[in-house]
N, C-alpha and C. Protein backbone atom coordinates (compact mmCIF):
# COMPACT_ATOMS: atom_id res chain seq x y z
N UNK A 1 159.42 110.54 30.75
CA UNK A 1 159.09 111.92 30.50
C UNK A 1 159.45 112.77 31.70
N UNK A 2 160.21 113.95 31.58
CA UNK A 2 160.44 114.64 32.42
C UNK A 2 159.04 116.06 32.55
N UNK A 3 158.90 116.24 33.66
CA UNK A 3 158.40 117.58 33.94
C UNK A 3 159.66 118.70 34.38
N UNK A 4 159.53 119.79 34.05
CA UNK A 4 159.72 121.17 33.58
C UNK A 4 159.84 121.47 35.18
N UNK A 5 161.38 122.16 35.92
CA UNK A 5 161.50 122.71 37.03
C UNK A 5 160.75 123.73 37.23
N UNK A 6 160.29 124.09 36.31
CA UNK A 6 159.17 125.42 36.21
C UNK A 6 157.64 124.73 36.76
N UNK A 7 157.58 123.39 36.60
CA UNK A 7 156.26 123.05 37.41
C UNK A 7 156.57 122.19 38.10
N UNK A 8 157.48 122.02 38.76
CA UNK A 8 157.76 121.53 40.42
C UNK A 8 156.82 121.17 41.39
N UNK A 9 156.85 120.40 42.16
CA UNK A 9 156.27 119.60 43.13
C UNK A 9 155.86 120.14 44.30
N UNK A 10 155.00 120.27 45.00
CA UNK A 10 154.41 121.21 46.50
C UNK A 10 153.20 120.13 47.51
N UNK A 11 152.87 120.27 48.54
CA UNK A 11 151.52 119.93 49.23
C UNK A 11 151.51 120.44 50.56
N UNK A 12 150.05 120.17 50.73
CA UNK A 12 148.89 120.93 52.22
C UNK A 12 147.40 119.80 51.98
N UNK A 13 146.66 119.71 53.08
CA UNK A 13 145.53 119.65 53.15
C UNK A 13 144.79 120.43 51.69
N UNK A 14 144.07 120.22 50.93
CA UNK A 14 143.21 120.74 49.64
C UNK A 14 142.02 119.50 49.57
N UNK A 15 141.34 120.76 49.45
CA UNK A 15 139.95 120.98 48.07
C UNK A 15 139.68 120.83 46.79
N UNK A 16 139.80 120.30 46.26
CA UNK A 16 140.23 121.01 45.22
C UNK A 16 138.86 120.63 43.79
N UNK A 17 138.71 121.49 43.24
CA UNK A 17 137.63 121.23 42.64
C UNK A 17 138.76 121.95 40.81
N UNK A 18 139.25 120.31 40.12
CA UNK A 18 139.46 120.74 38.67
C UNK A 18 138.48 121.01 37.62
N UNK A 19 139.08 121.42 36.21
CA UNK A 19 138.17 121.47 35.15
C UNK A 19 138.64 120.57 34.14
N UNK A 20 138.64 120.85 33.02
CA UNK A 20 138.99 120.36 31.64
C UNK A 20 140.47 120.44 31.82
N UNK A 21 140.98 119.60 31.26
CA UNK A 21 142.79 119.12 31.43
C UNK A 21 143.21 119.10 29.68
N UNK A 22 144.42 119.86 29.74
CA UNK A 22 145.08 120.03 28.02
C UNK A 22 146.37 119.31 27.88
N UNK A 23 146.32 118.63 27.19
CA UNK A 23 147.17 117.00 26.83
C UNK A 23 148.48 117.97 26.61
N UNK A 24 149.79 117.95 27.39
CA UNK A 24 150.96 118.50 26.78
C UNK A 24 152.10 117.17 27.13
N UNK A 25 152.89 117.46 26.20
CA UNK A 25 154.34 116.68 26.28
C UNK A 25 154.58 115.94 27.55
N UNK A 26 154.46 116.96 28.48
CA UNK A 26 154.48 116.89 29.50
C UNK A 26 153.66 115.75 30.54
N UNK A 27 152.57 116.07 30.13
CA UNK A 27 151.68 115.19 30.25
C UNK A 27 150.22 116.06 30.80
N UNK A 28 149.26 115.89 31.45
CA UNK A 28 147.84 116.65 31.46
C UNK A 28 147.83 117.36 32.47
N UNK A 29 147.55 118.87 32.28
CA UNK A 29 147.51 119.86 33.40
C UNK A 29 146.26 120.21 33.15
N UNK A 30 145.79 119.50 34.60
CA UNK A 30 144.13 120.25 35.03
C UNK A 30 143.89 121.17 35.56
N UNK A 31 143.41 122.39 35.56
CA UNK A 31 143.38 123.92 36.51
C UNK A 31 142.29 123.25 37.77
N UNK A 32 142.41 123.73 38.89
CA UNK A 32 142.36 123.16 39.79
C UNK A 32 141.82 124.61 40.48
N UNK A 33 140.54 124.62 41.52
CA UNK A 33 140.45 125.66 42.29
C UNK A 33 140.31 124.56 43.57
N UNK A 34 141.62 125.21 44.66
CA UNK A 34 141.73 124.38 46.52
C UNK A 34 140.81 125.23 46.84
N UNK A 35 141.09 124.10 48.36
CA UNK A 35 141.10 124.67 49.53
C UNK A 35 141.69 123.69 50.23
N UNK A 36 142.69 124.43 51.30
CA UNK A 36 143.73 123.77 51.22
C UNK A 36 143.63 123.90 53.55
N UNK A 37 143.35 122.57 54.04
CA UNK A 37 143.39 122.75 55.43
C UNK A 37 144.67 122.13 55.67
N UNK A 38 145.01 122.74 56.81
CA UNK A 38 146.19 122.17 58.00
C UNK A 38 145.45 121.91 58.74
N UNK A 39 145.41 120.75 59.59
CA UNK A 39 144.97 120.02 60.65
C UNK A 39 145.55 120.20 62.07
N UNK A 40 147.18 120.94 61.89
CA UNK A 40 147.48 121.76 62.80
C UNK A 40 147.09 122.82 63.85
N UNK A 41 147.00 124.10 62.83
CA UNK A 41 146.13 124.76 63.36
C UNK A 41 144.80 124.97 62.61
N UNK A 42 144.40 123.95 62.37
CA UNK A 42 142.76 123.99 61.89
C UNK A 42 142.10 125.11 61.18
N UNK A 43 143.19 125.46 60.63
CA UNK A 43 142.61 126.21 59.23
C UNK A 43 142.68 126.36 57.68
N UNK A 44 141.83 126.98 57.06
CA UNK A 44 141.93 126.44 55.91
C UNK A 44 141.82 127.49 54.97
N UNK A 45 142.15 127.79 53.82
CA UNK A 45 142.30 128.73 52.30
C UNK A 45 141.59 128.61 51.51
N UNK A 46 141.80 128.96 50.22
CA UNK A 46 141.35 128.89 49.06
C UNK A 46 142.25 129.46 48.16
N UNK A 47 142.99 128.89 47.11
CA UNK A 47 143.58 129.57 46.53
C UNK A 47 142.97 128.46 45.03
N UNK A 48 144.12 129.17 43.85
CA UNK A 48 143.64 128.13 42.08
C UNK A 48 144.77 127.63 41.77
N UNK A 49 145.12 126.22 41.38
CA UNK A 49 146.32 125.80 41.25
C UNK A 49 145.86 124.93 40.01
N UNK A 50 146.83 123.69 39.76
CA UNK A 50 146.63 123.14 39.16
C UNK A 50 147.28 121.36 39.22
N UNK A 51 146.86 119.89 38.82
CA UNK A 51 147.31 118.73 38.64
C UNK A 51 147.82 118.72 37.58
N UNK A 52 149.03 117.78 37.49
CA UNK A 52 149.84 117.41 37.03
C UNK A 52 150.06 116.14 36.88
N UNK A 53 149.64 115.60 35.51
CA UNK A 53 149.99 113.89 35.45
C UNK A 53 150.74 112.94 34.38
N UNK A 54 151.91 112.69 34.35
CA UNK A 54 152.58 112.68 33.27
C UNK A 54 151.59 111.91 32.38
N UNK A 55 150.78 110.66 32.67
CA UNK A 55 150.18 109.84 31.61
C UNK A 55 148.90 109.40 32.30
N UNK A 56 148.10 109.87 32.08
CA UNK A 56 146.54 109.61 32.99
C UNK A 56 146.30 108.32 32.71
N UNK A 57 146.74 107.55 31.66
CA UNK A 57 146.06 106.28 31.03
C UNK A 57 146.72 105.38 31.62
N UNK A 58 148.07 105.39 32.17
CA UNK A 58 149.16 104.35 32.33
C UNK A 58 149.00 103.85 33.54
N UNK A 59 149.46 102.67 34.01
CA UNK A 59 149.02 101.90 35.35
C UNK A 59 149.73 102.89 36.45
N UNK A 60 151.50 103.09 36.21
CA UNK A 60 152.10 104.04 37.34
C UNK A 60 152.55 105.07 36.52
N UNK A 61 152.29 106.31 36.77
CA UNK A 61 152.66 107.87 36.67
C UNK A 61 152.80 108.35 37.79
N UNK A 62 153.81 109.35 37.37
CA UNK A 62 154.12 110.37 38.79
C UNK A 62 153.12 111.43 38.27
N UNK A 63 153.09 112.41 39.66
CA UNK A 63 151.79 113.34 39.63
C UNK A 63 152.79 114.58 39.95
N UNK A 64 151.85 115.52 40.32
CA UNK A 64 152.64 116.92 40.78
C UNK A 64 150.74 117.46 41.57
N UNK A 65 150.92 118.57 42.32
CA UNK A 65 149.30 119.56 42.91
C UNK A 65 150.73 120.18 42.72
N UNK A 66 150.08 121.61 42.01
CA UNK A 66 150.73 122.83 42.32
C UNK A 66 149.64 124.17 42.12
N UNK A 67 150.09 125.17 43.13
CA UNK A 67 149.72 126.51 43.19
C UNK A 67 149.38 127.10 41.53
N UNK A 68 148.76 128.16 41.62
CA UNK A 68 148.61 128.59 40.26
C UNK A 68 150.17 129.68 39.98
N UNK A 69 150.31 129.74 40.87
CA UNK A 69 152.34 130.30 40.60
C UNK A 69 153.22 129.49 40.22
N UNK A 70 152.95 127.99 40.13
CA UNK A 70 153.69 126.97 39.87
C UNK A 70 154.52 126.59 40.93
N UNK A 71 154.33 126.79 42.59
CA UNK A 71 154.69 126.21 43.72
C UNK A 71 153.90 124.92 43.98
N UNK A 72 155.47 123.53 43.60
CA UNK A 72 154.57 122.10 43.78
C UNK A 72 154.06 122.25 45.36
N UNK A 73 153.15 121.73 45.75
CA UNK A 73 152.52 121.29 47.11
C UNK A 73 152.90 119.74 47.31
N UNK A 74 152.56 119.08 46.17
CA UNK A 74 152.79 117.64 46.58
C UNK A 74 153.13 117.15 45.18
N UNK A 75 153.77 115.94 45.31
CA UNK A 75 154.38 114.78 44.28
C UNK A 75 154.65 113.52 44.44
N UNK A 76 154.62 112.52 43.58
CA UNK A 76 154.67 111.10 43.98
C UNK A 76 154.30 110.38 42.38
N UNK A 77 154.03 108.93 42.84
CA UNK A 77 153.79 108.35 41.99
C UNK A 77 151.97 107.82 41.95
N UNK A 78 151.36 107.54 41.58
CA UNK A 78 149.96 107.07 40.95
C UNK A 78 150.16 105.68 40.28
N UNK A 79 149.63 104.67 41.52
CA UNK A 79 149.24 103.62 40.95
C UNK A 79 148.12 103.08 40.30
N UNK A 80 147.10 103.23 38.99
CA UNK A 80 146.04 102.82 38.52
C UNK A 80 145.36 101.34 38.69
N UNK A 81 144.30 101.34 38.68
CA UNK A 81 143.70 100.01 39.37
C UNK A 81 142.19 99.96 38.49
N UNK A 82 141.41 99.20 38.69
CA UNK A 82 140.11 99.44 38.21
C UNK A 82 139.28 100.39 38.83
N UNK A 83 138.64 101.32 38.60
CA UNK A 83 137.56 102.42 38.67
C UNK A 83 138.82 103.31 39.64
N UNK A 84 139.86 103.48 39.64
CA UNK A 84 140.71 104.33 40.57
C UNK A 84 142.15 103.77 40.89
N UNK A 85 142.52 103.89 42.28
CA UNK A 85 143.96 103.83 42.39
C UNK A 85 144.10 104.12 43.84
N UNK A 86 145.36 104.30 44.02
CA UNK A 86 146.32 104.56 44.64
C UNK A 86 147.51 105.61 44.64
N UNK A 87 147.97 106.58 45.14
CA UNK A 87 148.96 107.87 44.85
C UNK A 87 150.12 107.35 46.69
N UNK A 88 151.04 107.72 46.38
CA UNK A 88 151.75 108.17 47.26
C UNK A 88 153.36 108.90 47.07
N UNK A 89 153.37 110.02 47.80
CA UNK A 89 154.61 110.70 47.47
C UNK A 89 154.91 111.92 48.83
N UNK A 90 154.63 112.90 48.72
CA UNK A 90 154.76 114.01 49.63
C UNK A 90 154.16 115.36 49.18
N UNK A 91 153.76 115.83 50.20
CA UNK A 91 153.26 117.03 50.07
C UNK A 91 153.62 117.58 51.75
N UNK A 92 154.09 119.19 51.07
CA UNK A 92 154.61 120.33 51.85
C UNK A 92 155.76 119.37 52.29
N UNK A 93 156.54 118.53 52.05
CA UNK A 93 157.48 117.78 52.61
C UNK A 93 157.37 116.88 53.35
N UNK A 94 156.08 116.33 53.49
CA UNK A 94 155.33 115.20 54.85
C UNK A 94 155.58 114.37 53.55
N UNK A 95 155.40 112.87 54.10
CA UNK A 95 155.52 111.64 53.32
C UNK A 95 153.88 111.78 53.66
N UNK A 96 153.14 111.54 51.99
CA UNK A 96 151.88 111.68 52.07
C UNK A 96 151.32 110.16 50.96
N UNK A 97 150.04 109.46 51.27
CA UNK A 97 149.70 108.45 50.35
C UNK A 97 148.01 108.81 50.89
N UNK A 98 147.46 108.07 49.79
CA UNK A 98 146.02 108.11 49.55
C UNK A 98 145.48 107.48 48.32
N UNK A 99 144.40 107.73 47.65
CA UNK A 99 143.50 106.73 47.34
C UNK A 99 142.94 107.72 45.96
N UNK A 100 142.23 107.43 45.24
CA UNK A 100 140.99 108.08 44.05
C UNK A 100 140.35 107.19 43.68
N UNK A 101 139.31 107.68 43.08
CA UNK A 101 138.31 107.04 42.51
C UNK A 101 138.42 107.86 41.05
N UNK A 102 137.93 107.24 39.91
CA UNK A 102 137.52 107.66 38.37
C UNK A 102 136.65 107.09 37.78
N UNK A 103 135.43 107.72 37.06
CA UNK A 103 134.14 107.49 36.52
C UNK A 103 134.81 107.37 35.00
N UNK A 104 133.52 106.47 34.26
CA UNK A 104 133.71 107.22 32.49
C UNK A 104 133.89 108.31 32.29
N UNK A 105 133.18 108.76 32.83
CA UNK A 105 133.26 110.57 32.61
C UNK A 105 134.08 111.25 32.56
N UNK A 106 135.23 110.90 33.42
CA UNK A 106 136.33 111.48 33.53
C UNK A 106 136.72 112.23 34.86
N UNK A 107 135.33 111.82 35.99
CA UNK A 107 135.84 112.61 36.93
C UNK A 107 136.58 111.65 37.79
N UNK A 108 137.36 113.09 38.58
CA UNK A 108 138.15 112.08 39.79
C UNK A 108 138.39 112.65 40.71
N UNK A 109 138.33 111.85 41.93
CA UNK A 109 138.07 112.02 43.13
C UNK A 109 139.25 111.72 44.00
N UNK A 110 140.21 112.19 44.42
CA UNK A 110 141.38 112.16 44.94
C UNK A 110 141.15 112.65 46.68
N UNK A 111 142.36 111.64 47.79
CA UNK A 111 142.10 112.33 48.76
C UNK A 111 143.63 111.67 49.28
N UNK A 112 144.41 112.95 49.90
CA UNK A 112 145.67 112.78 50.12
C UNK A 112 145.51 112.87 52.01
N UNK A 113 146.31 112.29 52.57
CA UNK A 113 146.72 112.22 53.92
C UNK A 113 147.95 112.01 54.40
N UNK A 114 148.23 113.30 55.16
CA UNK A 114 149.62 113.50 55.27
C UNK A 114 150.27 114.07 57.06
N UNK A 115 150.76 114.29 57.92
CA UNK A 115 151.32 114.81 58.80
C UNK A 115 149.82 115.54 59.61
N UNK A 116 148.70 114.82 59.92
CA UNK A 116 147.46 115.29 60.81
C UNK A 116 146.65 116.21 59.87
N UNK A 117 147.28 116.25 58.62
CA UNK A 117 146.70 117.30 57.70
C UNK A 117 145.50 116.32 56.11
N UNK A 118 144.77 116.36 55.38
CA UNK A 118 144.43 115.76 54.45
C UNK A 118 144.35 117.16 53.50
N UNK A 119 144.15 116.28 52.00
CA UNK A 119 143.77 116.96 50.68
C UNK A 119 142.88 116.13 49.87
N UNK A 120 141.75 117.07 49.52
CA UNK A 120 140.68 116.51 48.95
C UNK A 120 140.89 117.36 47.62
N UNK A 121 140.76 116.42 46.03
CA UNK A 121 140.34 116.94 44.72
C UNK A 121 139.43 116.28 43.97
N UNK A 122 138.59 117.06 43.26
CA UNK A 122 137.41 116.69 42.42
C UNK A 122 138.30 116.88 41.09
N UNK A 123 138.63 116.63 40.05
CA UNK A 123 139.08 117.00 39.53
C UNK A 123 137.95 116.38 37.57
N UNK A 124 137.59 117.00 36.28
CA UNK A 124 137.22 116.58 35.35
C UNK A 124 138.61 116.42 34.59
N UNK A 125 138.88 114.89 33.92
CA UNK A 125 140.07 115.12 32.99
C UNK A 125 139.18 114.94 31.62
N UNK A 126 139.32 115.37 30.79
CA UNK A 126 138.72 115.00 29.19
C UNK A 126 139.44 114.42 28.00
């Protein structure tokens, strides 16, 4: 499955707290509100973006974090495991990898580490 150059790949340090995710072709886009630190100069944002996952169910999918303008932050692949996983790809152009956790429920707990910088997401998929 391809994703759409229109929702392209991006990353930074984030927050990110998702909601409810809508099943497309594509695969599940969760709206996403960051906050997004550089570890650089030690500061940090808030902006609303959104995740990107071609197949939430499947052992490896590629992912996408993008801005709510559709600027990717980060991309890679998602390795699934029991109660969570494994991600690694890039964000803002740093070679970035990290870890999640996932409940029944559907929540998930994502945390990316990249170039002195991290990204944290809460995200609900349904």
């Amino acid at each position: 499955m391809r994703i759409p150059a229109s929702l392209a790949p991006v990353g930074l340090a984030l927050v990110l707290m998702a909601y409810s995710g809508i099943a497309l072709a594509q695969g599940i886009v969760v709206p996403a509100k960051m906050e997004i630190f550089d570890g650089v100069s030690k500061s940090s944002h808030k902006e609303n973006g959104r995740l990107i996952v071609d197949d939430f169910y499947a052992i490896d999918s590629r992912f996408q974090l993008q801005t709510a303008g559709g600027k990717t932050i980060c991309s890679g692949t998602r390795r699934q495991g029991n109660g969570g996983g494994t991600f690694a790809g890039k964000c803002f152009g740093y070679k970035a990898r990290g870890n999640y956790t996932q409940d029944a429920g559907g929540n998930v707990r994502m945390r990316w580490d990249y170039s002195n910088s991290w990204i944290k997401m809460n995200a609900r998929v349904q």
